[in-house]
N, C-alpha and C. Protein backbone atom coordinates (compact mmCIF):
# COMPACT_ATOMS: atom_id res chain seq x y z
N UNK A 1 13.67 -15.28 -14.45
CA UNK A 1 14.65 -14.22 -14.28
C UNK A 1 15.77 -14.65 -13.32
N UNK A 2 15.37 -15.47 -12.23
CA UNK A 2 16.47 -16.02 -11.48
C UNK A 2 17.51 -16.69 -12.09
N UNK A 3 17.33 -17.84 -12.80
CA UNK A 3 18.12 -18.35 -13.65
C UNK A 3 18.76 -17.66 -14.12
N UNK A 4 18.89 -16.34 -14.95
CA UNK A 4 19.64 -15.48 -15.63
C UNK A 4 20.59 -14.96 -14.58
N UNK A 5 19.84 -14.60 -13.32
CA UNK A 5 21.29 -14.15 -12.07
C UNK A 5 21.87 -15.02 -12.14
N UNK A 6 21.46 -16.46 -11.28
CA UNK A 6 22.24 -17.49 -11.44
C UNK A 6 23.86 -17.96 -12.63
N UNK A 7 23.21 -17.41 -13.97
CA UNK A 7 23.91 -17.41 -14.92
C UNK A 7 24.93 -16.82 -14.57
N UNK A 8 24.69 -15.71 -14.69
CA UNK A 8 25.62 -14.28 -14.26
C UNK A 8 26.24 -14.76 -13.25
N UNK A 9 26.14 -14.84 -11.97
CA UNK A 9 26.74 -15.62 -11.18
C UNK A 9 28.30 -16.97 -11.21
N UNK A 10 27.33 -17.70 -12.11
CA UNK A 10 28.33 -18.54 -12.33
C UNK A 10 28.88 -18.05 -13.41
N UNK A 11 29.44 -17.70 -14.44
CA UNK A 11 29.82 -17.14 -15.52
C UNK A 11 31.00 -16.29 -14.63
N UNK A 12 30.98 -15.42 -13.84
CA UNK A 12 31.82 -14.55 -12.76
C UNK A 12 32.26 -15.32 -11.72
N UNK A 13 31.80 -16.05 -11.07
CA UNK A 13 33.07 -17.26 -10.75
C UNK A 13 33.61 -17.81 -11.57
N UNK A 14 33.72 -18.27 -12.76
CA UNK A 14 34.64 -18.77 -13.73
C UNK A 14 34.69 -20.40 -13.40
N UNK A 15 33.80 -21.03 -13.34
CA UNK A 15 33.81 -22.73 -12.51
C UNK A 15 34.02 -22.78 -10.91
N UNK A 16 34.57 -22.04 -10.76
CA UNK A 16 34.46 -21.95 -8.93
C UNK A 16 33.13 -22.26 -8.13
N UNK A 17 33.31 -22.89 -7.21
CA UNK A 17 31.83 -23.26 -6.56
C UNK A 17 32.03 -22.97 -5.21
N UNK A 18 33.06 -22.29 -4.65
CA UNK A 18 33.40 -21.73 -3.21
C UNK A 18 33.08 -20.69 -3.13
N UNK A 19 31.71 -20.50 -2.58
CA UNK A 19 31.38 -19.14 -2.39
C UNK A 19 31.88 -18.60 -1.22
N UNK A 20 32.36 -18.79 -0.27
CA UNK A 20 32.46 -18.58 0.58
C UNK A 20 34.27 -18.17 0.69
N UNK A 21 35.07 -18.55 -0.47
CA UNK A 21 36.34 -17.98 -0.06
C UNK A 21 36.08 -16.86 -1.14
N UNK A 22 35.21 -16.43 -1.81
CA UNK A 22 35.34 -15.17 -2.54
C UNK A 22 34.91 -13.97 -1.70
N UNK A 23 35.89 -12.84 -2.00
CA UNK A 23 36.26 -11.56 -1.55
C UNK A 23 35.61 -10.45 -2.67
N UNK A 24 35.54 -10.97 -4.05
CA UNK A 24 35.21 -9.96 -4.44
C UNK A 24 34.13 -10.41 -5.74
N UNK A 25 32.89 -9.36 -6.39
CA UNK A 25 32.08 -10.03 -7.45
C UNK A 25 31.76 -9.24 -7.96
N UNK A 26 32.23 -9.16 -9.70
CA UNK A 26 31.42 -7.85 -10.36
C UNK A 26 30.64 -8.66 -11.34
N UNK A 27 29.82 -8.13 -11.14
CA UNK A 27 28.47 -8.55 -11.85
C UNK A 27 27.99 -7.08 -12.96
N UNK A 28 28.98 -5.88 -12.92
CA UNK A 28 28.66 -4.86 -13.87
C UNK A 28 27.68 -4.82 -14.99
N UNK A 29 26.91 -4.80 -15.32
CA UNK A 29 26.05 -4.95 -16.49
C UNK A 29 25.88 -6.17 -16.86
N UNK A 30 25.96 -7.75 -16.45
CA UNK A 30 25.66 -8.37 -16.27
C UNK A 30 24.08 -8.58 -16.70
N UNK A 31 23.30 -8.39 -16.14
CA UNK A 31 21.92 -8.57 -16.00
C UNK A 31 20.90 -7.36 -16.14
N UNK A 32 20.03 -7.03 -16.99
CA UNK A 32 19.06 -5.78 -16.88
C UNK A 32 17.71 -6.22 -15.60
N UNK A 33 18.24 -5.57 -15.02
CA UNK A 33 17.06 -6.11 -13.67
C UNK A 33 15.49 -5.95 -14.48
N UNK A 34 14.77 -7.02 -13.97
CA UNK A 34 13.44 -6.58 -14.72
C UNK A 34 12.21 -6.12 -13.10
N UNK A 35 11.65 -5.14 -13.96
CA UNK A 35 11.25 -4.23 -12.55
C UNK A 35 11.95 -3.32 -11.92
N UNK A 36 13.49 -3.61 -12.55
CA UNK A 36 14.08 -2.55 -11.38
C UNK A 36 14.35 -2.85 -10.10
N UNK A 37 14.53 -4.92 -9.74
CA UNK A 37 14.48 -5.60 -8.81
C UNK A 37 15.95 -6.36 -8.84
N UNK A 38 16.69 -6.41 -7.65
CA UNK A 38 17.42 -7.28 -7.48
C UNK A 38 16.98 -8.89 -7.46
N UNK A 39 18.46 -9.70 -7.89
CA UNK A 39 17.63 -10.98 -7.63
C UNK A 39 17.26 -11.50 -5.89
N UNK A 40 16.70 -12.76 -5.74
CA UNK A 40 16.29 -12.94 -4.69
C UNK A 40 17.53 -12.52 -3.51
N UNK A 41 17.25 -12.27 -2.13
CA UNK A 41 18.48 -12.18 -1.90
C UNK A 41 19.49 -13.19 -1.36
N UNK A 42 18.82 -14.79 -1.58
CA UNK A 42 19.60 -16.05 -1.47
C UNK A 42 20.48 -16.48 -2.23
N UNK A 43 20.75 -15.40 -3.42
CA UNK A 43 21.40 -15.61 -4.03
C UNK A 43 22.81 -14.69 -3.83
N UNK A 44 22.88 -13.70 -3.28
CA UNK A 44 24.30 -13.28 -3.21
C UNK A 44 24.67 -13.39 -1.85
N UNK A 45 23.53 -13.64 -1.19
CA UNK A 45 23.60 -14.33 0.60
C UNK A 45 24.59 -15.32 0.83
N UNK A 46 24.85 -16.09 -0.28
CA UNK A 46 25.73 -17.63 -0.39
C UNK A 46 27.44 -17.14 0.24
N UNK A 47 27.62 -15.67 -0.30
CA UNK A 47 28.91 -14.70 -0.42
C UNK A 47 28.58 -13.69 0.69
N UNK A 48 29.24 -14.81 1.96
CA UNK A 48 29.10 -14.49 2.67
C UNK A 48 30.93 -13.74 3.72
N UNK A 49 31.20 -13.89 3.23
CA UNK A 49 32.62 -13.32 3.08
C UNK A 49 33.23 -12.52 1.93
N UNK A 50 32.09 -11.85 1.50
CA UNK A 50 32.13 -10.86 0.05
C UNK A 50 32.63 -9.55 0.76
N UNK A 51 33.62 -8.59 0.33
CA UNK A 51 34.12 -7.80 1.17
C UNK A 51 33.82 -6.51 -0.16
N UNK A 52 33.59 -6.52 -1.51
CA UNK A 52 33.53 -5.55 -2.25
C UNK A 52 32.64 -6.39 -3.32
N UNK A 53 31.49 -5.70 -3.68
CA UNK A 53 30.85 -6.08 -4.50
C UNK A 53 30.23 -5.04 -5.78
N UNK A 54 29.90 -4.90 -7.17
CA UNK A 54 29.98 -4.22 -8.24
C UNK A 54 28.64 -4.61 -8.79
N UNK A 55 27.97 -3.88 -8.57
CA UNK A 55 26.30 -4.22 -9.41
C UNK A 55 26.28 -2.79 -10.62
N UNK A 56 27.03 -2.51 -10.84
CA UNK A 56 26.77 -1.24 -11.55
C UNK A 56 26.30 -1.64 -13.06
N UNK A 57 25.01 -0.80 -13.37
CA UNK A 57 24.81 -0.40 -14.69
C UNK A 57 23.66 -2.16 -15.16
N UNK A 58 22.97 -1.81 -13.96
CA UNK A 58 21.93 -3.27 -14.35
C UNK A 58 20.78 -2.79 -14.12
N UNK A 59 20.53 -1.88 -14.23
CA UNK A 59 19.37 -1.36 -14.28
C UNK A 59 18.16 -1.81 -12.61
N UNK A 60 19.02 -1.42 -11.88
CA UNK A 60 18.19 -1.66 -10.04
C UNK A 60 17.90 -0.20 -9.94
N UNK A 61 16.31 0.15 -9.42
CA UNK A 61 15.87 1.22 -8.84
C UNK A 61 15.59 1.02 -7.57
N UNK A 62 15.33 0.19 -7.50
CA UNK A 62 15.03 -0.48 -5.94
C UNK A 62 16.02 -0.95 -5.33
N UNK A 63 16.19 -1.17 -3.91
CA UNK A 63 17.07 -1.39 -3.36
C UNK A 63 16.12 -2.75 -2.60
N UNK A 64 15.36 -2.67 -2.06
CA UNK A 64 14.59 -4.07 -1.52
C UNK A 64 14.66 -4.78 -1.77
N UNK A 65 14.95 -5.70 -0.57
CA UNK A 65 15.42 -6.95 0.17
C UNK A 65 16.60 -7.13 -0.43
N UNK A 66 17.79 -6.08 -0.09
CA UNK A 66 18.77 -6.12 -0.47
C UNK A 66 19.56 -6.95 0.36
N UNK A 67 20.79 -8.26 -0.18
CA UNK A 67 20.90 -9.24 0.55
C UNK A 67 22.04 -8.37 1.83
N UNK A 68 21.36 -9.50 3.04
CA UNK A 68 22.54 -9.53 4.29
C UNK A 68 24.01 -10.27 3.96
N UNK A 69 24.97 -8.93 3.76
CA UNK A 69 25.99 -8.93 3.41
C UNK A 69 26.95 -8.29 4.56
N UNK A 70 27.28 -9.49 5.93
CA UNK A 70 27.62 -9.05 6.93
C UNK A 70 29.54 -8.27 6.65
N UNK A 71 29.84 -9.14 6.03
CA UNK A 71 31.17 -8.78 5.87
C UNK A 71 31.57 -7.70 4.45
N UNK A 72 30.70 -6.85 3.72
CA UNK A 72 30.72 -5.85 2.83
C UNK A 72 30.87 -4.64 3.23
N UNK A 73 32.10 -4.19 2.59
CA UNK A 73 33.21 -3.23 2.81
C UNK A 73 33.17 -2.05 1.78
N UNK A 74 32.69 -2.36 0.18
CA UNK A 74 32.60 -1.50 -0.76
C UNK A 74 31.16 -2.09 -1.25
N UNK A 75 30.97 -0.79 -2.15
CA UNK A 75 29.70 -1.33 -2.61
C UNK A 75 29.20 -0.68 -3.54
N UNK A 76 29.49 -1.01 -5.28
CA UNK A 76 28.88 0.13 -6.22
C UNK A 76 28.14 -0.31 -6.68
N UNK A 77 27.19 0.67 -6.78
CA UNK A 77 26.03 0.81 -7.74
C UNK A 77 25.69 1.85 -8.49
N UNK A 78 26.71 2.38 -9.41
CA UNK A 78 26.56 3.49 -10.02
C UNK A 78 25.83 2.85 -11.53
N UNK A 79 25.21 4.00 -11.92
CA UNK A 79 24.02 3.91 -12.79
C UNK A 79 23.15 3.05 -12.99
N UNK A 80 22.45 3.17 -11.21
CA UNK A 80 20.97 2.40 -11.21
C UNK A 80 20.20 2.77 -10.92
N UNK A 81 20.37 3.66 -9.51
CA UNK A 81 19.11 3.69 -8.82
C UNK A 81 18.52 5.27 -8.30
N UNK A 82 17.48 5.53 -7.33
CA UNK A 82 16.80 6.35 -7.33
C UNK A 82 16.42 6.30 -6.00
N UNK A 83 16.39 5.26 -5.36
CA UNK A 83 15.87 5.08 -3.68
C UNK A 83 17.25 4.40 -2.60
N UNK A 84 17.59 5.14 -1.80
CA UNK A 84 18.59 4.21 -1.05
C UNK A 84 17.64 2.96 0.37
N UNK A 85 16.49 4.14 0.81
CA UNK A 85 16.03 3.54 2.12
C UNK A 85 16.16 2.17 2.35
N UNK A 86 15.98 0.82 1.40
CA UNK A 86 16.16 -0.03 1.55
C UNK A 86 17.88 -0.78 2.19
N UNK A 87 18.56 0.12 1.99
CA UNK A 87 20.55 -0.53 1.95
C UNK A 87 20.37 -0.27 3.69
N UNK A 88 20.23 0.53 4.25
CA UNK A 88 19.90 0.35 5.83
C UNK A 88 19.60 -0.87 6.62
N UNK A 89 18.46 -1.27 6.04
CA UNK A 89 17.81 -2.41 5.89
C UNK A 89 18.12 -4.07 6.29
N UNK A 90 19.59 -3.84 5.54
CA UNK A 90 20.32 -4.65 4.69
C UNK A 90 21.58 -5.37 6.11
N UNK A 91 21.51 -4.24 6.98
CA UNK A 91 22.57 -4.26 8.10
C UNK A 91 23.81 -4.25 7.57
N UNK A 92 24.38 -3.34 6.68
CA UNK A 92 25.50 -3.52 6.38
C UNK A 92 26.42 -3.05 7.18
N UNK A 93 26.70 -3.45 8.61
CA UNK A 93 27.45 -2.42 9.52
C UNK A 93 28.96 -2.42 9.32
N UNK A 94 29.60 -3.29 7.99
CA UNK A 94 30.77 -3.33 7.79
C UNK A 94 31.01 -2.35 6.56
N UNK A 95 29.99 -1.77 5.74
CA UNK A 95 30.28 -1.20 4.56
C UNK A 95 30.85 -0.14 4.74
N UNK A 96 31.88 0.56 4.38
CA UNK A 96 32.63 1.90 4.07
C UNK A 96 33.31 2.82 2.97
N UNK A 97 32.56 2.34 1.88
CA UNK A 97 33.01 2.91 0.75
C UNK A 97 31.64 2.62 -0.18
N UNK A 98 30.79 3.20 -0.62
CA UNK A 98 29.88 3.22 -1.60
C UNK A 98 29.70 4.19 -2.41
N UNK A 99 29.49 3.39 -3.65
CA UNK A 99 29.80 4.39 -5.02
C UNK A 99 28.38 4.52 -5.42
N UNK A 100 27.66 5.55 -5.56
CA UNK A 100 26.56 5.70 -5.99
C UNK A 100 26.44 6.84 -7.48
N UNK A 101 28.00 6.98 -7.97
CA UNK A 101 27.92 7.93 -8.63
C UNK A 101 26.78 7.48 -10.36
N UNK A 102 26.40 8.67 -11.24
CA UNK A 102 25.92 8.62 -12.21
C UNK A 102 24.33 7.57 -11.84
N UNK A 103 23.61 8.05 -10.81
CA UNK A 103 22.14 7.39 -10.73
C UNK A 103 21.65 8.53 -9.85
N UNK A 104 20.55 8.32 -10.13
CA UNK A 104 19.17 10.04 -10.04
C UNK A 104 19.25 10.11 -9.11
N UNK A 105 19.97 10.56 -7.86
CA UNK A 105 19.65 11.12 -6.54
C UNK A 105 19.52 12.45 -6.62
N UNK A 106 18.31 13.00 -6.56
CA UNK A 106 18.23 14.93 -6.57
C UNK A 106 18.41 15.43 -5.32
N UNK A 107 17.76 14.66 -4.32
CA UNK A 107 18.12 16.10 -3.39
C UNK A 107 18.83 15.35 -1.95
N UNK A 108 19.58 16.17 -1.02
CA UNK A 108 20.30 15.82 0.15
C UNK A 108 19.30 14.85 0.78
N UNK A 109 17.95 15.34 0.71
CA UNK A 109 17.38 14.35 1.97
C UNK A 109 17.27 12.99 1.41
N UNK A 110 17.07 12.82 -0.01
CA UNK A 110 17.18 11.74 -0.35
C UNK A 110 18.55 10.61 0.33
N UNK A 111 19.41 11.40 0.78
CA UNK A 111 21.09 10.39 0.94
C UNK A 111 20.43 9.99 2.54
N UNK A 112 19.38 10.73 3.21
CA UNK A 112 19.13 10.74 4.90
C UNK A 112 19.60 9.14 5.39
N UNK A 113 19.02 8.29 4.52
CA UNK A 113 19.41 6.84 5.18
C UNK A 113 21.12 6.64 5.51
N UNK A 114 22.05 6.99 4.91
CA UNK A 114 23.24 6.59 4.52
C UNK A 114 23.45 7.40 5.79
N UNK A 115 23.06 8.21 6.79
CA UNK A 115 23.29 8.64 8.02
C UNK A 115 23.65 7.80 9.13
N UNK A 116 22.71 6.59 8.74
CA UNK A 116 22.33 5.15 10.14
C UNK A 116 24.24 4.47 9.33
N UNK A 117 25.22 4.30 8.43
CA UNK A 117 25.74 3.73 7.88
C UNK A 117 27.16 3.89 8.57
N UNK A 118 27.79 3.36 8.65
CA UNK A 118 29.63 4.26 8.93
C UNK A 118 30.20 4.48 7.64
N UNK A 119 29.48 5.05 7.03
CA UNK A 119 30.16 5.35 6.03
C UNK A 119 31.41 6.49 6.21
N UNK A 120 33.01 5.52 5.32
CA UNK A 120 33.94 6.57 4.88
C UNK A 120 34.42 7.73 3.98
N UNK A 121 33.27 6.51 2.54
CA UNK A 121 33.64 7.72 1.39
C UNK A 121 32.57 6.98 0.71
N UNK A 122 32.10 7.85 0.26
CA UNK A 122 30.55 8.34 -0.58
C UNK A 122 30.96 8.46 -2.14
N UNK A 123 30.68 8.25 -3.35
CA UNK A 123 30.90 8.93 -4.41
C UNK A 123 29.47 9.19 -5.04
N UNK A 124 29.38 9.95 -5.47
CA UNK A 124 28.01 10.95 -5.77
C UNK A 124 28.13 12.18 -7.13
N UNK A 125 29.07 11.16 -8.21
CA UNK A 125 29.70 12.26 -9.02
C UNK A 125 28.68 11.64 -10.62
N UNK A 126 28.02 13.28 -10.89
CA UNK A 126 27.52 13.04 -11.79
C UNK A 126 25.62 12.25 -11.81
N UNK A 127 25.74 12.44 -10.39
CA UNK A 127 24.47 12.78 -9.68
C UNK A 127 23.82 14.26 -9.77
N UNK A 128 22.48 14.07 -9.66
CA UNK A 128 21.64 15.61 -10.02
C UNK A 128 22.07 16.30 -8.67
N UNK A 129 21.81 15.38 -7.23
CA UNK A 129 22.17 16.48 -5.89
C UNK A 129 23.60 17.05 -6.00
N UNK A 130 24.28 17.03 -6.75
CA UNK A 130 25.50 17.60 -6.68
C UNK A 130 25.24 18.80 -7.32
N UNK A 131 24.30 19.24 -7.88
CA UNK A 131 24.08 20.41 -8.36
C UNK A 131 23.07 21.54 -7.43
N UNK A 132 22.74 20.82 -6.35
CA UNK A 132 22.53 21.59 -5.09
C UNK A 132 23.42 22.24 -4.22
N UNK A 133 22.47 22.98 -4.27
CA UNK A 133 23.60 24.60 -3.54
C UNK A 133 24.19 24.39 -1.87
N UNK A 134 25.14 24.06 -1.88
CA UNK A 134 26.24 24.09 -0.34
C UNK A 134 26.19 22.16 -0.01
N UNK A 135 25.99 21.30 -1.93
CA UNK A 135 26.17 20.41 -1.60
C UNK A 135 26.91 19.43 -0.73
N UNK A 136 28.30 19.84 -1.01
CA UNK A 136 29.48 19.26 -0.42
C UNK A 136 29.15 19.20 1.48
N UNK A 137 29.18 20.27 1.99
CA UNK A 137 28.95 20.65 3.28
C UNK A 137 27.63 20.34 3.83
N UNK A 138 26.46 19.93 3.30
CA UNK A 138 25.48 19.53 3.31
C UNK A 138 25.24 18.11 3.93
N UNK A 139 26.20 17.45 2.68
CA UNK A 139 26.26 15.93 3.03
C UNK A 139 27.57 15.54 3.73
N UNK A 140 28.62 16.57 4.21
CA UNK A 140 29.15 16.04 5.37
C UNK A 140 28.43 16.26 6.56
N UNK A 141 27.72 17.24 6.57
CA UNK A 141 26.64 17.53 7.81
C UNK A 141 25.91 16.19 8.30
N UNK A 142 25.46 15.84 6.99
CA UNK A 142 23.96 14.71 7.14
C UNK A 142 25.08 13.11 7.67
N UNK A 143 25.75 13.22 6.99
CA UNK A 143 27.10 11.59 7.09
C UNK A 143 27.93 12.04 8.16
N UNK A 144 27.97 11.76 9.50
CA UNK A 144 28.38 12.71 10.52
C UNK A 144 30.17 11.41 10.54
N UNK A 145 30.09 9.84 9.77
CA UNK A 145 31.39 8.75 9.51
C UNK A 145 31.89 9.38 8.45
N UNK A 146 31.30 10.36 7.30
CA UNK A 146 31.72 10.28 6.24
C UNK A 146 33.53 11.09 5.89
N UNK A 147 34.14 10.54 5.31
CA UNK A 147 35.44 11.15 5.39
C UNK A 147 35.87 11.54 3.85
N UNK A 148 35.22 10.83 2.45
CA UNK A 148 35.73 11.48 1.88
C UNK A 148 33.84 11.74 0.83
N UNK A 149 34.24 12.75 0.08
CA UNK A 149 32.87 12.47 -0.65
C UNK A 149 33.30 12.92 -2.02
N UNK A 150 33.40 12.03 -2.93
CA UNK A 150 33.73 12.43 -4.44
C UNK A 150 35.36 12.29 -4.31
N UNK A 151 35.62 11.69 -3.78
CA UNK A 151 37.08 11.02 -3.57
C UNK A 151 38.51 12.51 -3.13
N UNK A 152 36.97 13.10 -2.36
CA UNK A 152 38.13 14.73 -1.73
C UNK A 152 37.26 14.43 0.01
N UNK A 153 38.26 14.66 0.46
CA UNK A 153 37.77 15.61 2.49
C UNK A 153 36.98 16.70 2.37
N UNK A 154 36.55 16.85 3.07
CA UNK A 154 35.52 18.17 3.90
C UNK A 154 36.54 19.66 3.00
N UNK A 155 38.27 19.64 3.73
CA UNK A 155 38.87 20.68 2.84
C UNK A 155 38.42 20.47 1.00
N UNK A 156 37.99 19.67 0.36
CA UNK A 156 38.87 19.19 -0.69
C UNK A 156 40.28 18.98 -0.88
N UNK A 157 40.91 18.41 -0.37
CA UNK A 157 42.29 17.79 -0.39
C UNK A 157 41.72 16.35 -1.17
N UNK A 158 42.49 15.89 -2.25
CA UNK A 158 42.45 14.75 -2.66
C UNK A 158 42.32 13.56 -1.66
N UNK A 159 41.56 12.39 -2.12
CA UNK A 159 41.80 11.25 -1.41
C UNK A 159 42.71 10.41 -1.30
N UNK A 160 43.93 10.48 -0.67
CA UNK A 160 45.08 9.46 -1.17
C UNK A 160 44.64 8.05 -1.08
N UNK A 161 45.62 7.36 -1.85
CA UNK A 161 45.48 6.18 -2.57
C UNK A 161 45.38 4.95 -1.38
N UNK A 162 46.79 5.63 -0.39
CA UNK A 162 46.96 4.70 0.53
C UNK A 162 45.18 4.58 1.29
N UNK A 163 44.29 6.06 1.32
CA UNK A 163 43.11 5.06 2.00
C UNK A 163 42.05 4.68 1.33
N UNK A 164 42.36 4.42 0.22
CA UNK A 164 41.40 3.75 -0.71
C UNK A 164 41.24 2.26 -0.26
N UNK A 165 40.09 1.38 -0.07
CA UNK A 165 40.66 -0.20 0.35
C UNK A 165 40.78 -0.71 -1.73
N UNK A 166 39.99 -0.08 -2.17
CA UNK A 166 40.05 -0.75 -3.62
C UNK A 166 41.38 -0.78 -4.44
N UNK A 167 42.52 0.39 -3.57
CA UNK A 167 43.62 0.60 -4.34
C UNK A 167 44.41 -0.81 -3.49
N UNK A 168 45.56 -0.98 -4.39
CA UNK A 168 46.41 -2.41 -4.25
C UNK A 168 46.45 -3.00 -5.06
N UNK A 169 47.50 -4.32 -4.39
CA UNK A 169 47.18 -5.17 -5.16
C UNK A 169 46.11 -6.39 -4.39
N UNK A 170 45.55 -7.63 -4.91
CA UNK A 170 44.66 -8.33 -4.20
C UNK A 170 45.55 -9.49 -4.37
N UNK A 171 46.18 -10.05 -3.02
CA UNK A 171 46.95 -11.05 -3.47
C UNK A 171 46.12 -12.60 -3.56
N UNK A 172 46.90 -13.59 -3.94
CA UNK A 172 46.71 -15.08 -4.42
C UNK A 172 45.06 -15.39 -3.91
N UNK A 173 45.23 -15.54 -2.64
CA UNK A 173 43.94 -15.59 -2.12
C UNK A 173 43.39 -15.12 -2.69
N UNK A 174 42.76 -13.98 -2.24
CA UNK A 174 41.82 -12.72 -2.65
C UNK A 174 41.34 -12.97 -3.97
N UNK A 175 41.17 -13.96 -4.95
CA UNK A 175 41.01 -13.72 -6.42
C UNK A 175 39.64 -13.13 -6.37
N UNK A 176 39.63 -12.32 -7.20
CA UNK A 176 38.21 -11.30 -7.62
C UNK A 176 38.09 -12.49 -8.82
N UNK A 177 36.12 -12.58 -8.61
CA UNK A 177 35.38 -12.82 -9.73
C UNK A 177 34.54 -11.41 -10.37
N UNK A 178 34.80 -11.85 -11.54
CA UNK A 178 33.93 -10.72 -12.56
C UNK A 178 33.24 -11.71 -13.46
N UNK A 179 32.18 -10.23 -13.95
CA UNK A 179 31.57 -10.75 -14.86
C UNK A 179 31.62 -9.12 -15.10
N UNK A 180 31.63 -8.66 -16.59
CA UNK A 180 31.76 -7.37 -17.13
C UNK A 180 31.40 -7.66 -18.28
N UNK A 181 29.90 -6.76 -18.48
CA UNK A 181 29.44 -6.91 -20.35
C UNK A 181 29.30 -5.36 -20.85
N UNK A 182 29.80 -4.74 -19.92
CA UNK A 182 29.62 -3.15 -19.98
C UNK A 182 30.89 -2.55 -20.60
């Protein structure tokens, strides 16, 4: 199964073998996790100057031994998972934007870990806890960093663009690797 990350991996660098000047990696549907397991975490450990990373829609329920990703800033994983406790774990003390929308989180206490996080903006759209009663206010309560949740403020006022970090452009440097089979 490693080999197949690996694949995925290189396939989304595009021949590149500098892990270390990449900023960004979508691996989107890429890979069907088997178990519901990320790969080892020596493998995205290499990207170590990874500032936004895209696992969405690979089928992860688990979050364990999710890699130390000191310099990670965004972080989606929409339509995977079911457990966060492990991303704590992980020391992500740079992350501020995680997309968790469209994966089974039912209830507020489930988000409790994402408390220890600085998190800025949360997305949680199309999740079951959003159908809990005084959601919104709930989980600004519990996220005491959190600033936007579902891409609105505490008022609901839209999230402008300017504080999105994903909005822009990514110049010369910055080249994003993908891999997208979704």
């Amino acid at each position: 199964m490693d080999e197949i990350w690996e694949r995925a991996v290189e396939t989304a660098l595009d021949g590149q073998t500098d892990y270390a000047s990449a900023r960004t990696l979508t691996l989107d549907g890429a890979v069907k996790c088997v178990q519901g397991r990320l790969p080892p975490p020596s493998l995205l450990e290499k990207f170590q100057n990874i500032q936004h990373l895209s696992i969405a829609n690979i089928g992860v329920s688990s979050l364990e031994q999710f890699p130390r990703l000191r310099s990670l800033e965004k972080l989606i994983l929409s339509d995977n998972l079911r457990s966060l406790e492990f991303l704590v774990e992980a020391g992500l003390d740079s992350l501020r934007d995680l997309d968790l929308s469209n994966n089974r989180i039912q209830d507020i206490e489930d988000l409790a870990p994402l408390a220890q996080l600085k998190l800025v903006s949360l997305d949680l759209y199309e999740c079951p806890v959003t159908r809990v009663k005084d959601y919104r206010s709930r989980v600004f309560g519990l996220i005491k960093s959190l600033k936007y949740l579902d891409k609105m403020d505490a008022d609901e006022n839209e999230r402008p663009e300017s504080d999105d970090p994903g909005s822009g452009e990514i110049d010369g440097e910055d080249r994003p690797y993908r891999m997208n089979n979704g």
